[in-house]
Protein backbone atom coordinates (compact mmCIF):
# COMPACT_ATOMS: atom_id res chain seq x y z
CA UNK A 1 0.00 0.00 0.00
CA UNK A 2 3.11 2.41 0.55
CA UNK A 3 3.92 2.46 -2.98
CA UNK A 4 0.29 3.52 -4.20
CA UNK A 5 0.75 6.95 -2.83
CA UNK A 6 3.81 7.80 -5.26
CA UNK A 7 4.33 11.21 -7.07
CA UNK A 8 4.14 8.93 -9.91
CA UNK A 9 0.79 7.57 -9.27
CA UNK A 10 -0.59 10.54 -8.30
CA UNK A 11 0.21 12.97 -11.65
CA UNK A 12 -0.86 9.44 -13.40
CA UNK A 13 -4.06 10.10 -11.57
CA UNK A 14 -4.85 13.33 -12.55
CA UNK A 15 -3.75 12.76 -15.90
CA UNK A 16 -5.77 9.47 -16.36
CA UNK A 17 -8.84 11.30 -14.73
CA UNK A 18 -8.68 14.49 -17.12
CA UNK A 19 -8.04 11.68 -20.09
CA UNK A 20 -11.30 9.74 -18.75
CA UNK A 21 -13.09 13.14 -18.56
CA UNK A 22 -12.83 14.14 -21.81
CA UNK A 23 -13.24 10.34 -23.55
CA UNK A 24 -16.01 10.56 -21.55
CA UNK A 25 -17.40 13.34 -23.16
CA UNK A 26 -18.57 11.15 -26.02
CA UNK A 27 -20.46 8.86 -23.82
CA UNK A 28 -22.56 12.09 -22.34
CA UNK A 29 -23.65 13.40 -25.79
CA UNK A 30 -24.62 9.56 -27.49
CA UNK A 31 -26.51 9.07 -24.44
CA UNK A 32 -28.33 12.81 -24.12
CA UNK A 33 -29.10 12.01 -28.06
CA UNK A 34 -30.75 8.94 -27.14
CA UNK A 35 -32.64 9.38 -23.73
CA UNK A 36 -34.15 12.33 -25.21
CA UNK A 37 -36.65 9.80 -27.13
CA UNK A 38 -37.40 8.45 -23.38
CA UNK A 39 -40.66 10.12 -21.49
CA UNK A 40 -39.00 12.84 -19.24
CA UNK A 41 -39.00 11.17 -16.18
CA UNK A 42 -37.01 8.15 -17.58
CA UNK A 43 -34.07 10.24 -18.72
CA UNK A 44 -32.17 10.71 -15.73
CA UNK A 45 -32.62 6.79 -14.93
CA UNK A 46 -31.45 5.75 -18.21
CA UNK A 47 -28.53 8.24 -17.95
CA UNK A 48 -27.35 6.83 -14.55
CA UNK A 49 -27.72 3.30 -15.78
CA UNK A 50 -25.68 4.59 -19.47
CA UNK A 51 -22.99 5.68 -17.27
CA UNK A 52 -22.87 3.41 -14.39
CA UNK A 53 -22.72 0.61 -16.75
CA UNK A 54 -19.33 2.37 -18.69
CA UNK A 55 -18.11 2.15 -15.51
CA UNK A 56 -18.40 -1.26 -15.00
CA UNK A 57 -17.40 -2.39 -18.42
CA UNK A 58 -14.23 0.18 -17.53
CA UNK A 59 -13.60 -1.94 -14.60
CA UNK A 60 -13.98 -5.41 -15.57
CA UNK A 61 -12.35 -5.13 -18.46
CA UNK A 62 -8.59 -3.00 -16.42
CA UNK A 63 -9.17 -6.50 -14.09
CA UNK A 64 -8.99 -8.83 -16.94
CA UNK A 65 -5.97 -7.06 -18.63
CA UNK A 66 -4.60 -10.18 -20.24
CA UNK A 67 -7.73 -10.78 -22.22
CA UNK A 68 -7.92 -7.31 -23.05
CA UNK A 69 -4.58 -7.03 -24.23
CA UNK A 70 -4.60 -10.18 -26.08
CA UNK A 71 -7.40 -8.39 -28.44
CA UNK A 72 -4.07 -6.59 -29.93
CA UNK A 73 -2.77 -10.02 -30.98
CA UNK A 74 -3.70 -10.43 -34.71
CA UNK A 75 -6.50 -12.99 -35.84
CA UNK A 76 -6.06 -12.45 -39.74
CA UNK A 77 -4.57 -9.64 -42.76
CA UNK A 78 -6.22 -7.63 -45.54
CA UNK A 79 -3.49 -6.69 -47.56
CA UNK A 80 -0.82 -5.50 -45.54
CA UNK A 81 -2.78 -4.68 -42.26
CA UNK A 82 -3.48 -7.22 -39.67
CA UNK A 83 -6.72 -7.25 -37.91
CA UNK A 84 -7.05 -8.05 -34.08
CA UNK A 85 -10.10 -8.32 -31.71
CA UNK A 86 -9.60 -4.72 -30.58
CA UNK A 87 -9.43 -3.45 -34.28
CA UNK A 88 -13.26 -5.79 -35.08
CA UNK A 89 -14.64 -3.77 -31.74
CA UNK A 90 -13.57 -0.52 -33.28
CA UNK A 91 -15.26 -1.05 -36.66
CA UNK A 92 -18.19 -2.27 -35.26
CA UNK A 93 -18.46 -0.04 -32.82
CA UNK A 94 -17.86 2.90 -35.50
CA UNK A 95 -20.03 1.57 -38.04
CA UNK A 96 -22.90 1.67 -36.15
CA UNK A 97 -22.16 5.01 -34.74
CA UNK A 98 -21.99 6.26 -38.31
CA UNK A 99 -25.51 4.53 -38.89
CA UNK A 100 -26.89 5.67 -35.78
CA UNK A 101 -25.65 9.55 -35.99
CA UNK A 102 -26.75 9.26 -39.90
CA UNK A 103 -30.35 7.91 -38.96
CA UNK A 104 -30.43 10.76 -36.44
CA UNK A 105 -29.83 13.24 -38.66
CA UNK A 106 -32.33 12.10 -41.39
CA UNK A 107 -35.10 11.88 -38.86
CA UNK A 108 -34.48 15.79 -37.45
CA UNK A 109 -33.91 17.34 -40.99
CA UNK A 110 -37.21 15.19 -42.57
CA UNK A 111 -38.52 16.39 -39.66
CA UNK A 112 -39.80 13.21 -38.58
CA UNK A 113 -38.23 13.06 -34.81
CA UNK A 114 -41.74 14.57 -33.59
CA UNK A 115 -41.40 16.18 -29.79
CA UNK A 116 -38.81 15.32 -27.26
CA UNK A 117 -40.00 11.91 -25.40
CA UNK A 118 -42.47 11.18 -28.23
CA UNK A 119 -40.99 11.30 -31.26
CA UNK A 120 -40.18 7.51 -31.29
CA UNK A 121 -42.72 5.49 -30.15
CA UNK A 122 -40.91 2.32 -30.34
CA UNK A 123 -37.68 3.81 -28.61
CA UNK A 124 -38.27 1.39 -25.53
CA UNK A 125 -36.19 1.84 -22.13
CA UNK A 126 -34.52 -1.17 -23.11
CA UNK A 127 -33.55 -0.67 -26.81
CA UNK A 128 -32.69 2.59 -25.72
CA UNK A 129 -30.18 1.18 -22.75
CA UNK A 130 -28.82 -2.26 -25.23
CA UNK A 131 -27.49 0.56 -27.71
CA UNK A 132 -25.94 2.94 -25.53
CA UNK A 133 -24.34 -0.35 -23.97
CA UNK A 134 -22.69 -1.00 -27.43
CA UNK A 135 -21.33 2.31 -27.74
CA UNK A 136 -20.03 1.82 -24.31
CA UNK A 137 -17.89 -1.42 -25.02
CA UNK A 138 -16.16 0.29 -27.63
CA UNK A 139 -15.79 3.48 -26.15
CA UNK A 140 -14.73 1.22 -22.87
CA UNK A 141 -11.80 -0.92 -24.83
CA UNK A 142 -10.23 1.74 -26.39
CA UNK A 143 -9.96 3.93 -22.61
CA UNK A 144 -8.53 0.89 -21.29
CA UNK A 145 -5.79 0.03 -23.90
CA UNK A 146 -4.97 3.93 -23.66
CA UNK A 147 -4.87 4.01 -19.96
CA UNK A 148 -2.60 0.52 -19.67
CA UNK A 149 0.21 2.39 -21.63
CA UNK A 150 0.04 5.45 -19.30
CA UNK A 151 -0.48 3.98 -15.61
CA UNK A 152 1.04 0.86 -13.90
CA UNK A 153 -0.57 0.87 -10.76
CA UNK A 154 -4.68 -0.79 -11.78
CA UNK A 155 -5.51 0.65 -8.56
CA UNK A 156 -4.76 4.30 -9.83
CA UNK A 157 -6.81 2.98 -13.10
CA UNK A 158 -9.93 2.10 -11.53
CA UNK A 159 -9.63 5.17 -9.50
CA UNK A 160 -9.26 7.55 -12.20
CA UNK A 161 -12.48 5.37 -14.06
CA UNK A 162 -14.57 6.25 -11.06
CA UNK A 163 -13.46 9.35 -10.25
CA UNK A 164 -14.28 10.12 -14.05
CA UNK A 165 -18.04 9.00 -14.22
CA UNK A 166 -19.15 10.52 -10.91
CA UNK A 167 -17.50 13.61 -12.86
CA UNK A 168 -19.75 12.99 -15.57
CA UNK A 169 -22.74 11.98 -13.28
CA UNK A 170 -22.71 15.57 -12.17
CA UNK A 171 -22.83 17.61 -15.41
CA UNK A 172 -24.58 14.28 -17.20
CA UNK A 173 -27.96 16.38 -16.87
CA UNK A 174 -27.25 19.72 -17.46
CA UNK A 175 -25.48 18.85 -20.84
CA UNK A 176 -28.29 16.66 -21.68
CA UNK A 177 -30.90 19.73 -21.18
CA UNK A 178 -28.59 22.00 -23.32
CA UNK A 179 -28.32 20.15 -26.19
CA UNK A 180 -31.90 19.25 -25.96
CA UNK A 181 -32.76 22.92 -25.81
CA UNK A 182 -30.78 23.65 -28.86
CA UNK A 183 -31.22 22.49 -32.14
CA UNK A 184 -28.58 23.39 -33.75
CA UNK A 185 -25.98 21.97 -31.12
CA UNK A 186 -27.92 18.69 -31.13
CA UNK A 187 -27.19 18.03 -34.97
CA UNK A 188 -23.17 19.85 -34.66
CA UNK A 189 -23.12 16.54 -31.11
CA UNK A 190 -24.84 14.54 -33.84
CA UNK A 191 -21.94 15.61 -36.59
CA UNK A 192 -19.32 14.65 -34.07
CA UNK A 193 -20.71 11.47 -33.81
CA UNK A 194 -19.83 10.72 -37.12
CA UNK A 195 -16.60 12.31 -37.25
CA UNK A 196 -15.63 10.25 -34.17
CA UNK A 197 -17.47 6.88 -36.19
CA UNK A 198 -15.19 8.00 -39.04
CA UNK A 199 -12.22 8.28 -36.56
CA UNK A 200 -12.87 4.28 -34.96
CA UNK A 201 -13.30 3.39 -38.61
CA UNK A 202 -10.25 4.33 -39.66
CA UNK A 203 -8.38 2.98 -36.52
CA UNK A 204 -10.04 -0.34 -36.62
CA UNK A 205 -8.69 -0.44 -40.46
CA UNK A 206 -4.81 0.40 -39.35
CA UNK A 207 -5.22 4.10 -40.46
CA UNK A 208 -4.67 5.92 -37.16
CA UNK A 209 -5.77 9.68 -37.05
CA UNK A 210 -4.06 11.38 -34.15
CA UNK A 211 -6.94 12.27 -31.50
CA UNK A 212 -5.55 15.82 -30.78
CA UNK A 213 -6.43 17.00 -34.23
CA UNK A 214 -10.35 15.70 -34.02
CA UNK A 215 -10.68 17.06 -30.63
CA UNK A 216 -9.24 20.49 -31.92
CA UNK A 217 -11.72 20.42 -34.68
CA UNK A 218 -14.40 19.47 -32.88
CA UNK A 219 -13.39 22.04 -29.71
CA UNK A 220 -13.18 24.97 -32.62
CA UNK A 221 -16.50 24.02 -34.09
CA UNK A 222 -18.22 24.17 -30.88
CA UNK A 223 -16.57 27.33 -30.59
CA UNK A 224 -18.02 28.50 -33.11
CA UNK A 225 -21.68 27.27 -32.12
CA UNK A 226 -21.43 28.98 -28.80
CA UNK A 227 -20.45 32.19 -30.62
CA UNK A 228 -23.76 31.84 -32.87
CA UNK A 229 -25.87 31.48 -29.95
CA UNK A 230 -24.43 34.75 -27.96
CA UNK A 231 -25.13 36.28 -30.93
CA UNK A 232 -28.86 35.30 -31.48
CA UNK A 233 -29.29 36.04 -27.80
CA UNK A 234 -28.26 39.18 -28.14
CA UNK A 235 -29.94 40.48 -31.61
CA UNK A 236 -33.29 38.63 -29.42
CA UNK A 237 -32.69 41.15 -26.95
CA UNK A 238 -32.17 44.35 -29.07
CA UNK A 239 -35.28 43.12 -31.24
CA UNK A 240 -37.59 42.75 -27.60
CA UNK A 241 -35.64 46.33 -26.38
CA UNK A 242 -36.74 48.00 -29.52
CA UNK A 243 -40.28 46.84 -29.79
CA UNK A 244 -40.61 48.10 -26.08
């Protein structure tokens, strides 16, 4: 136990946590996108359970780090590139977010998603938690293999994991009620869905984008969406001002 509270493990901590924190990001919009088709008083359930759950899977899967990384250990080649476990989870897991984020998108600019917590009558609390559990085994494996290379200690790991998601647990609602408030940030959350399907696509074929440049991207384009709404806040304002 004396050699868990290093210098070491502690800046591992913090680092892991703020890593965790953002990756967790990610998790928070898929499942405010989601939930929102959910009667009102199911969506903070169903957000606990989204999150709780990508704890769990966070967990389970930094105590079973042999079988986790044995999924880097290749099962067969295309071409040049050989595939492992981790790299079928990834394409998977990012071809259905680039099916899911595309579906979304079709049914809000068809303008068939119909009013929060009704538009989808056959979004179920179960179909709705079974999908945002397969977002979370992907988004899980890849936090995992990233935190193995930065932390030796799985006690500061599991730490940093739940640490991370009571983090999340806290602003989980308020994000959720922004982008349900705001149209336009729902469908740029929805576009950064499939930039970050594109992204686990890509990695899952060999072609590794560096994460630094999508997050900048994506940080700048939210940037810019923040900016818009100041700005339609404040022409509402001048317009009520002047017709007073």
């Amino acid at each position: 136990m004396d050699q868990l509270f290093t210098a070491e493990n502690a800046i591992a901590l913090l680092t892991l946590t703020a890593m965790e924190v953002v990756l967790g990001i990610d998790n928070i919009v898929f499942i405010s996108i989601l939930t929102a088709k959910l009667p009102l008083a199911q969506r903070p359930r169903a957000r606990r359970l989204g999150l709780g759950a990508a704890m769990l899977m966070r967990i389970v899967l930094l105590l079973s780090l042999s079988w986790v990384m044995g999924l880097t250990a290749v099962l067969f080649s295309i071409g040049e590139h050989g595939v492992s476990g981790r790299d079928l989870v990834l394409l998977t897991g990012g071809l259905f977010l680039l099916g899911k984020a595309t579906f979304e998108i079709h049914e809000r600019v068809e303008g068939h998603a119909g009013p929060a917590g009704a538009g989808s009558k056959a979004a179920s609390f179960g179909a709705i938690i079974g999908q945002i559990m397969v977002l979370d085994i992907v988004f899980s494996l890849d936090s995992v293999i990233t935190a193995v290379g930065m932390a030796k200690s799985i006690a500061v790991m599991v730490t940093a994991v739940i640490v991370a998601v009571v983090v999340m647990l806290a602003f989980a609602g308020r994000v959720s009620d922004f982008v349900e408030r705001h149209p336009t940030v729902k469908m740029l959350a929805l576009s950064f869905l499939l930039l970050i399907g594109v992204m686990l696509v890509a990695d899952g074929l060999g072609q590794h984008i560096p994460k630094g440049y999508v997050y900048f991207a994506m940080a700048f384009s939210l940037l810019v969406e923040m900016l818009n709404l100041q700005a339609h806040k404040v022409a509402r304002a001048k317009g009520v001002t002047g017709h007073g």
